[in-house]
N, C-alpha and C. Protein backbone atom coordinates (compact mmCIF):
# COMPACT_ATOMS: atom_id res chain seq x y z
N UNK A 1 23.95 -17.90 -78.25
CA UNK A 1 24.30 -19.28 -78.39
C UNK A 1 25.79 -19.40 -78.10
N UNK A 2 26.38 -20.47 -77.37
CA UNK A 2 27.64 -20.69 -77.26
C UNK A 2 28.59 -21.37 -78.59
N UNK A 3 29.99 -21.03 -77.74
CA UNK A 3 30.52 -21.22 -79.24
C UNK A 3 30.69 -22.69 -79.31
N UNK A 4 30.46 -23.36 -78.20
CA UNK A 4 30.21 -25.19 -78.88
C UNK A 4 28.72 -25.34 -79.44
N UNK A 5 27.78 -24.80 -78.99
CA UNK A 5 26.49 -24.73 -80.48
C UNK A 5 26.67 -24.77 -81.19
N UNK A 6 27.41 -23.56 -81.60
CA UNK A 6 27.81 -23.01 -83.19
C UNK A 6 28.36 -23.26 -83.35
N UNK A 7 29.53 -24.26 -83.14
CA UNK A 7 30.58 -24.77 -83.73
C UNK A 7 29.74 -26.25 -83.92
N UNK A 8 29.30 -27.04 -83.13
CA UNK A 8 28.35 -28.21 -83.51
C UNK A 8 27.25 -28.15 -84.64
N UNK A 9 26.64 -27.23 -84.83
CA UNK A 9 25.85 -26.59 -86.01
C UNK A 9 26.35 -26.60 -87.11
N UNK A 10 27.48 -25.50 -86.96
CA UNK A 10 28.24 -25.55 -88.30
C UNK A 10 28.91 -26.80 -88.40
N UNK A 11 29.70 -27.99 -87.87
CA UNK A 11 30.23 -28.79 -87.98
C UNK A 11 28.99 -30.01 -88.58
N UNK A 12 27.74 -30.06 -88.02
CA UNK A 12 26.65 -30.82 -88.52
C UNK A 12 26.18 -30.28 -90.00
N UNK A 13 26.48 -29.06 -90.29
CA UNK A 13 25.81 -28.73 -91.07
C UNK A 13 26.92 -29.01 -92.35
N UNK A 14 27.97 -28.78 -92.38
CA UNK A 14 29.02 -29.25 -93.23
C UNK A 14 28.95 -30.77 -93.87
N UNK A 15 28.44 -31.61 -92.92
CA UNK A 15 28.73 -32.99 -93.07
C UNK A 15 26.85 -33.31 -93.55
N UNK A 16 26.30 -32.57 -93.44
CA UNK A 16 25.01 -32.31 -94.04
C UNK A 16 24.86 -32.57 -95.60
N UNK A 17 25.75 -31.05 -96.08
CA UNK A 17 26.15 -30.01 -97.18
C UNK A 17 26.90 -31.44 -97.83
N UNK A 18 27.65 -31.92 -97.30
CA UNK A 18 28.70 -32.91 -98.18
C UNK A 18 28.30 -34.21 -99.00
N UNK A 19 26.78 -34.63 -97.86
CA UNK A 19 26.18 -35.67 -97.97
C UNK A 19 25.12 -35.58 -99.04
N UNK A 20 24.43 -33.94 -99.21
CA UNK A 20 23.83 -33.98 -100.21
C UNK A 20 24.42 -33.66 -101.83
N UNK A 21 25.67 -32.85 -101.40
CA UNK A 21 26.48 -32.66 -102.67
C UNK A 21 26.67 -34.19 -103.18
N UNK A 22 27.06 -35.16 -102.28
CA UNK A 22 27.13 -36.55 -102.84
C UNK A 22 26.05 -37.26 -103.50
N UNK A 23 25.22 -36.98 -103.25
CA UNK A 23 23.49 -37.69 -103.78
C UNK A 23 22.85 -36.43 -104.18
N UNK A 24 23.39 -36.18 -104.44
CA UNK A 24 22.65 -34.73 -105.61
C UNK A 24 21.98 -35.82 -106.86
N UNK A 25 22.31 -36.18 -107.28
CA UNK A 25 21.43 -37.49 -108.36
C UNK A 25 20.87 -37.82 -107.64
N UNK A 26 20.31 -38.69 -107.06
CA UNK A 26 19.51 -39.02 -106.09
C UNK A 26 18.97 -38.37 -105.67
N UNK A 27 18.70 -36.60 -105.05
CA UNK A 27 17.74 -36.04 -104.38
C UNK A 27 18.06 -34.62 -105.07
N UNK A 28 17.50 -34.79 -106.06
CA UNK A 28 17.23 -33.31 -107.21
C UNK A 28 16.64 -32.21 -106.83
N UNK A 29 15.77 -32.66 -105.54
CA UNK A 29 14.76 -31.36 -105.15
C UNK A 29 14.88 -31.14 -104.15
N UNK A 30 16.57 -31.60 -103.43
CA UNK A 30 17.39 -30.92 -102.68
C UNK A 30 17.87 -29.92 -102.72
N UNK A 31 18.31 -29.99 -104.02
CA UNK A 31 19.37 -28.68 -104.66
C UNK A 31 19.32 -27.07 -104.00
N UNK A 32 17.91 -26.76 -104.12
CA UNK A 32 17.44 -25.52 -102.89
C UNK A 32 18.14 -25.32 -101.68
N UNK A 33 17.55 -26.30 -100.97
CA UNK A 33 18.31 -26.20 -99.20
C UNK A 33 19.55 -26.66 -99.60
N UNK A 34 19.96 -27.15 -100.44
CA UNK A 34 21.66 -27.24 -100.47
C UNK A 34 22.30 -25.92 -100.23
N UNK A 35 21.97 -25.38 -101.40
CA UNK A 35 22.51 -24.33 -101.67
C UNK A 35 22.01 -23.37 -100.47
N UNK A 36 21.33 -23.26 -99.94
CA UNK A 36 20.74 -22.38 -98.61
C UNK A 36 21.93 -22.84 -97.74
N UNK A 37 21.64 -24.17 -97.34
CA UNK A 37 23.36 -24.67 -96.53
C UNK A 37 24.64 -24.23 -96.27
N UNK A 38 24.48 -24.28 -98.03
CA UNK A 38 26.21 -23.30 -98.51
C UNK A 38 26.20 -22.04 -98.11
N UNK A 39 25.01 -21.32 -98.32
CA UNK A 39 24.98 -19.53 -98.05
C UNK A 39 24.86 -19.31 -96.57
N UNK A 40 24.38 -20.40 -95.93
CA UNK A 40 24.27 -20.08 -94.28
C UNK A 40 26.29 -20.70 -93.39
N UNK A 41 26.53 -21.37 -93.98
CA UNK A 41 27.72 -22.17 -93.78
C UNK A 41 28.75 -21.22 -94.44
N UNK A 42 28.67 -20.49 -95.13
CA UNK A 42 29.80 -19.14 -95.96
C UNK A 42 29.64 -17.89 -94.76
N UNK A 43 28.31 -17.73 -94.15
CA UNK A 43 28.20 -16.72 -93.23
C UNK A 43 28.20 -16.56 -92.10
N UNK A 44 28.62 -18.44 -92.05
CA UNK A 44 28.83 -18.42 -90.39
C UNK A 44 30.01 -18.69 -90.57
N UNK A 45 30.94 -18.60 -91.26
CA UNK A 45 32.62 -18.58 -91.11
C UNK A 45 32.87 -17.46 -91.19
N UNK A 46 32.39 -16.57 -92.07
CA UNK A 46 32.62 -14.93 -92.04
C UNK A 46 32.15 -14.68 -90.53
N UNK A 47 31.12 -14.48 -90.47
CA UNK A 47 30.77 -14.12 -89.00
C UNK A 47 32.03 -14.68 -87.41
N UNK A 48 31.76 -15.82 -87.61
CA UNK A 48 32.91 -16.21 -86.81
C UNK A 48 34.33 -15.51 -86.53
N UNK A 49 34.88 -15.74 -88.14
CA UNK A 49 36.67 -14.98 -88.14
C UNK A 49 36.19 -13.65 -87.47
N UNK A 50 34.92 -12.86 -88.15
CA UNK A 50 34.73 -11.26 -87.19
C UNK A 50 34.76 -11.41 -85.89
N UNK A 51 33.07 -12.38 -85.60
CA UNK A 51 33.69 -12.39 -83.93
C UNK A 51 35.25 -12.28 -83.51
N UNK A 52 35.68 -13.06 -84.09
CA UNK A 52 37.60 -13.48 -82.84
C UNK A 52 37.60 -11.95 -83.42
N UNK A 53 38.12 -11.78 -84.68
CA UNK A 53 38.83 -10.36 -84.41
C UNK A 53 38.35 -9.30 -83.70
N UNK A 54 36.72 -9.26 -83.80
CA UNK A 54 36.08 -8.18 -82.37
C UNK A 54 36.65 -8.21 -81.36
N UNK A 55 36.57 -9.43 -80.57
CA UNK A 55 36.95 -9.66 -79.52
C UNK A 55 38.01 -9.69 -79.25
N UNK A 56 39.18 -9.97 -80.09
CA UNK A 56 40.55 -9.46 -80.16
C UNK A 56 41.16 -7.63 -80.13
N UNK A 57 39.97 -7.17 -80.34
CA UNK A 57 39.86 -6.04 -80.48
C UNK A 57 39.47 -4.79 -79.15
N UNK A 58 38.56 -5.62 -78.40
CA UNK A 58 37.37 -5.86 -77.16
C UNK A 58 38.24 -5.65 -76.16
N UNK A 59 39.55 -6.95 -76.26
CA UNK A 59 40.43 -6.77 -75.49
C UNK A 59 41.48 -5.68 -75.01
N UNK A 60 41.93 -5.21 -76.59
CA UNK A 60 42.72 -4.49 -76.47
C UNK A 60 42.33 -2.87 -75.92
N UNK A 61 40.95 -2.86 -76.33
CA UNK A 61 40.31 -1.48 -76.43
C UNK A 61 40.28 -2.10 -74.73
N UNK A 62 39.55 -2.78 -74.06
CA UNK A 62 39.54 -2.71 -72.61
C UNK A 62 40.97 -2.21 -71.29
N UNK A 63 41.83 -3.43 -72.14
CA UNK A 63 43.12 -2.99 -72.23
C UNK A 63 43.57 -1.91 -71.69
N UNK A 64 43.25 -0.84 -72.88
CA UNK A 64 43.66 0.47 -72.88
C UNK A 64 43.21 1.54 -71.83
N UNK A 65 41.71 1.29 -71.38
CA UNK A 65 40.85 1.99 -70.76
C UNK A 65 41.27 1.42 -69.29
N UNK A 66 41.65 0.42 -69.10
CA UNK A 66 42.48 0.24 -67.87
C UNK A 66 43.78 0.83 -67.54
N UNK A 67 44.26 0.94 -68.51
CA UNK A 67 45.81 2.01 -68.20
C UNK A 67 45.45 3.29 -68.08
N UNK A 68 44.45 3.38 -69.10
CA UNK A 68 44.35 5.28 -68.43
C UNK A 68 42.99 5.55 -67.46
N UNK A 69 42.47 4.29 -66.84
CA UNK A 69 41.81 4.89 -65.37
C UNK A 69 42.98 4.95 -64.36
N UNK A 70 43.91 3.98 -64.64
CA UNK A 70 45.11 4.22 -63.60
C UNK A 70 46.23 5.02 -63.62
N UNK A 71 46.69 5.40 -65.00
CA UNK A 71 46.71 6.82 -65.25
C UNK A 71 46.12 8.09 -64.83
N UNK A 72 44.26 7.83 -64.81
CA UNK A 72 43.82 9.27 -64.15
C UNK A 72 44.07 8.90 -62.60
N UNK A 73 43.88 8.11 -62.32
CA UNK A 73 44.22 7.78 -60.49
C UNK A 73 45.11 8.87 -60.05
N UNK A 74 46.37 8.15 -61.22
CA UNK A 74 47.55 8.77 -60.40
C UNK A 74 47.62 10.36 -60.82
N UNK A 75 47.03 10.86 -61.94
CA UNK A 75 46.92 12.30 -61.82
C UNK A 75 45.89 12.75 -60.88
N UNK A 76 45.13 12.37 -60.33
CA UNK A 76 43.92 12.68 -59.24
C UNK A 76 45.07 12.94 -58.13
N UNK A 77 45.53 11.61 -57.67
CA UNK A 77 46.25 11.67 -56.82
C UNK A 77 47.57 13.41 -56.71
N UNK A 78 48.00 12.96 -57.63
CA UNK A 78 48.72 14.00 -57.86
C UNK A 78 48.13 15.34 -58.08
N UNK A 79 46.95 15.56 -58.33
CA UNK A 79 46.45 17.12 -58.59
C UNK A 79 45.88 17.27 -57.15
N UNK A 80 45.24 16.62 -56.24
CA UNK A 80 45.14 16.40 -54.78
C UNK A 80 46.28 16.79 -53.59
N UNK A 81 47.18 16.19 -54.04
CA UNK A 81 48.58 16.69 -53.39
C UNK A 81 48.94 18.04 -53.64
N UNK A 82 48.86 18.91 -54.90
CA UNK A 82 49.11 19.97 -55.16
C UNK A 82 48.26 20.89 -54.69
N UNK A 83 47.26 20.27 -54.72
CA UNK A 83 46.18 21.38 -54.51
C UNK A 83 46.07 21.73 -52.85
N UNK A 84 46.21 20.95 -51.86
CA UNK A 84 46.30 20.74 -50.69
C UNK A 84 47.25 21.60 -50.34
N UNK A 85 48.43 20.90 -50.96
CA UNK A 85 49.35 22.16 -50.57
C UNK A 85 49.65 23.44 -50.96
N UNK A 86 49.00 23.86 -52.03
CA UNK A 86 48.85 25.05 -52.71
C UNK A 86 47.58 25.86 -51.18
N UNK A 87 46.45 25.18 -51.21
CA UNK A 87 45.43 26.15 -50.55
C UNK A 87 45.41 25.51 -48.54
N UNK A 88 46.04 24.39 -48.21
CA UNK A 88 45.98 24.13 -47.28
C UNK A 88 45.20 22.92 -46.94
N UNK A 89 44.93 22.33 -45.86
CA UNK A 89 44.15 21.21 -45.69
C UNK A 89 42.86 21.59 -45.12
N UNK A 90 42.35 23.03 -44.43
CA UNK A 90 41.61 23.75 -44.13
C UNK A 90 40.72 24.27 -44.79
N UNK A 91 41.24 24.71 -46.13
CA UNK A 91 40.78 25.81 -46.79
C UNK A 91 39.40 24.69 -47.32
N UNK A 92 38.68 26.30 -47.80
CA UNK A 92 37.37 25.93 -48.28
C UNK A 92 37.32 25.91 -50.03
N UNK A 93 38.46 26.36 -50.60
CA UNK A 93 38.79 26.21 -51.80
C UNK A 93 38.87 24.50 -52.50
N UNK A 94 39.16 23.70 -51.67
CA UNK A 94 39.18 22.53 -51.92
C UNK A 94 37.96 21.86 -52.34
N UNK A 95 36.90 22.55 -52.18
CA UNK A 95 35.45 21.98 -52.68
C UNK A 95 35.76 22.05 -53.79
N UNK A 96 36.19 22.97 -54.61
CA UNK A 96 36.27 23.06 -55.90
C UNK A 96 36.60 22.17 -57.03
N UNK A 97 37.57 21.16 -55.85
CA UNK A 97 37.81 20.04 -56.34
C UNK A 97 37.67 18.88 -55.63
N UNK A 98 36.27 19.29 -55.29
CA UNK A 98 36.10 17.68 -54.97
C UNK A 98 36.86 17.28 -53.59
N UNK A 99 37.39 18.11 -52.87
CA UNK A 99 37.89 17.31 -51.93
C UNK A 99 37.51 17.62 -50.40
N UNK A 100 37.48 17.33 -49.32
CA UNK A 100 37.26 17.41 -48.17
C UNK A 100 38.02 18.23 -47.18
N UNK A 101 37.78 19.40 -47.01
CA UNK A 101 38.83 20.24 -46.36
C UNK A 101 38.64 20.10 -44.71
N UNK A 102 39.61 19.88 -44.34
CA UNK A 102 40.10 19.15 -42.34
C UNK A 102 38.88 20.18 -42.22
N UNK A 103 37.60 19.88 -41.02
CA UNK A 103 37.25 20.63 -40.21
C UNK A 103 37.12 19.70 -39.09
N UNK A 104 37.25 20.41 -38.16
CA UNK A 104 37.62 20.17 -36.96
C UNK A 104 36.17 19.92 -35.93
N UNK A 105 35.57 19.40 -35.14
CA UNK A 105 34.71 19.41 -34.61
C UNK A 105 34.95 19.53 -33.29
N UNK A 106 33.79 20.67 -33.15
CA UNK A 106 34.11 21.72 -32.01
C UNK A 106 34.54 21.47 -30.43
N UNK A 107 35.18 22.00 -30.09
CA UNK A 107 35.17 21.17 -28.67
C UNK A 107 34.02 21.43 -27.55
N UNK A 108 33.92 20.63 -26.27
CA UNK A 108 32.88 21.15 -25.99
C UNK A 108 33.38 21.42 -24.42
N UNK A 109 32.39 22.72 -24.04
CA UNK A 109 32.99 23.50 -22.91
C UNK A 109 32.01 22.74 -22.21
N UNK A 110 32.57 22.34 -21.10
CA UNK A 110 31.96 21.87 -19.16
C UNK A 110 31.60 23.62 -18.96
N UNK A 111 30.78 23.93 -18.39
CA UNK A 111 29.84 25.13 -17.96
C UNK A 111 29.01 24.74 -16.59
N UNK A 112 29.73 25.45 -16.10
CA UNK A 112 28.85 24.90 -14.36
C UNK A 112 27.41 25.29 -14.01
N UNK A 113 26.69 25.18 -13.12
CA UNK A 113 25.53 25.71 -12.77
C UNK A 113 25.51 27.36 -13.14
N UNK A 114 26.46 27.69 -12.63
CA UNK A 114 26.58 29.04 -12.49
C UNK A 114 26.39 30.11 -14.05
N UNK A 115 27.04 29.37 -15.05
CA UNK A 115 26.94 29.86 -16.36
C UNK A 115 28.48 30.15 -17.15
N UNK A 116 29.44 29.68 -15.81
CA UNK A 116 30.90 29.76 -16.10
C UNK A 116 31.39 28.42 -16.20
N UNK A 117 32.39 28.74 -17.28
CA UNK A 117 33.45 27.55 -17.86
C UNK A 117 33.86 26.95 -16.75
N UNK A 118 34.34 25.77 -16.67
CA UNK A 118 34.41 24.70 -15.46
C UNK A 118 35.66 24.10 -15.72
N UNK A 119 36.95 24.06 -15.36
CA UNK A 119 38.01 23.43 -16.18
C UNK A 119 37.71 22.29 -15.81
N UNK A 120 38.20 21.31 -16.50
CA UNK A 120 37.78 20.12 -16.51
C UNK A 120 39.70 19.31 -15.91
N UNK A 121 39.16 18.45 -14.86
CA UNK A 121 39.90 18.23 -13.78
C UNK A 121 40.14 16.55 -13.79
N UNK A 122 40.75 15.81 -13.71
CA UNK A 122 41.29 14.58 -13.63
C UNK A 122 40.21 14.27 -12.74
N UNK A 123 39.07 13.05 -13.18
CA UNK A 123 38.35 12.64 -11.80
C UNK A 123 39.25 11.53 -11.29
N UNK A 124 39.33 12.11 -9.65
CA UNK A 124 40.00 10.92 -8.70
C UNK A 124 39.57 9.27 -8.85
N UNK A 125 40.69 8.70 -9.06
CA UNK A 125 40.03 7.00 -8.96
C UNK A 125 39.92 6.59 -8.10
N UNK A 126 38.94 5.93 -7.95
CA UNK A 126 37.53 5.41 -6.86
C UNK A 126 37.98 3.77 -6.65
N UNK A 127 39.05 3.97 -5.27
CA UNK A 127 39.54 2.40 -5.28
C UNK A 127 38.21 1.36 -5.26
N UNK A 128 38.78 0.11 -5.74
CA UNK A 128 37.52 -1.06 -5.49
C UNK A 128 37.61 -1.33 -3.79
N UNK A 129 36.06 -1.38 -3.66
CA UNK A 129 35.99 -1.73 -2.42
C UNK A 129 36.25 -2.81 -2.24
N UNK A 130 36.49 -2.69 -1.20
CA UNK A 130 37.18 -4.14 -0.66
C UNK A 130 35.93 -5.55 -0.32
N UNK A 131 36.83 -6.87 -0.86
CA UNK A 131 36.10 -7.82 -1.03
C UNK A 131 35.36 -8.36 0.62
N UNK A 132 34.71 -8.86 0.60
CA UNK A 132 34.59 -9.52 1.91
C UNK A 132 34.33 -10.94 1.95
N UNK A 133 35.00 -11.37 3.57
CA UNK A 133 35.51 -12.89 2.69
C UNK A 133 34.73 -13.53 2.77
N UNK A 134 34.32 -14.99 2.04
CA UNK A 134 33.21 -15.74 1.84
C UNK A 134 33.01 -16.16 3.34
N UNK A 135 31.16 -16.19 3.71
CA UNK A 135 31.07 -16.86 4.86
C UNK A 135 30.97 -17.71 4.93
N UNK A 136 31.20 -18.84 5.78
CA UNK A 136 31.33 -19.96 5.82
C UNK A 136 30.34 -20.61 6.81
């Protein structure tokens, strides 16, 4: 329930509580749900002040857990940097932590008919042929 419900509830229910405390002579075999009124209206103000302070609480605790994920960031960061440069950007030690070590993907050899390496040679550019002019 939202807190204008429950604040309309309890605010109806007060002006309820007040109306029968006033005509209590008048409606004797009220007295019951009066008093039920009072005990539900005592526990929704207790309840309430808890809520805020939970949630005053909610905050701070969230708060906190945001400074030290960005706190671990920056030690990630920083144990990443060390570690890199401690074992290299190559090395296979870096799994260890989680990280991705440079591999290189392979190059690939031109191999001619023959079964020998082929150096691979600037292909000549292939002027545009020439236009021909519109006939008329």
């Amino acid at each position: 329930m939202g807190r204008k419900n429950s604040a309309l509830i309890q605010e109806k229910l007060q002006l309820r509580r007040n109306a029968l405390a006033n005509n209590s002579a008048e409606l004797p075999h009220m007295d019951v749900p009066r008093q039920n009124v009072e005990a539900v209206l005592t526990e929704l103000k207790d309840l309430t002040s808890q809520q805020a302070s939970l949630t005053a609480a909610k905050q701070d605790v969230s708060k906190r857990l945001e400074e030290l994920n960005t706190d671990g960031k920056r030690l990630m960061t920083l144990v990443d940097a060390a570690v890199r440069q401690k074992y290299g950007n190559r090395s296979e030690k870096l799994v260890e932590f989680d990280q991705q070590p440079f591999r290189s993907k392979p190059r690939v050899r031109l191999v001619g008919p023959d079964g020998k390496p082929v150096k691979a040679s600037p292909t000549p550019a292939v002027p545009p042929a020439p236009s021909s002019p519109p006939h008329e």
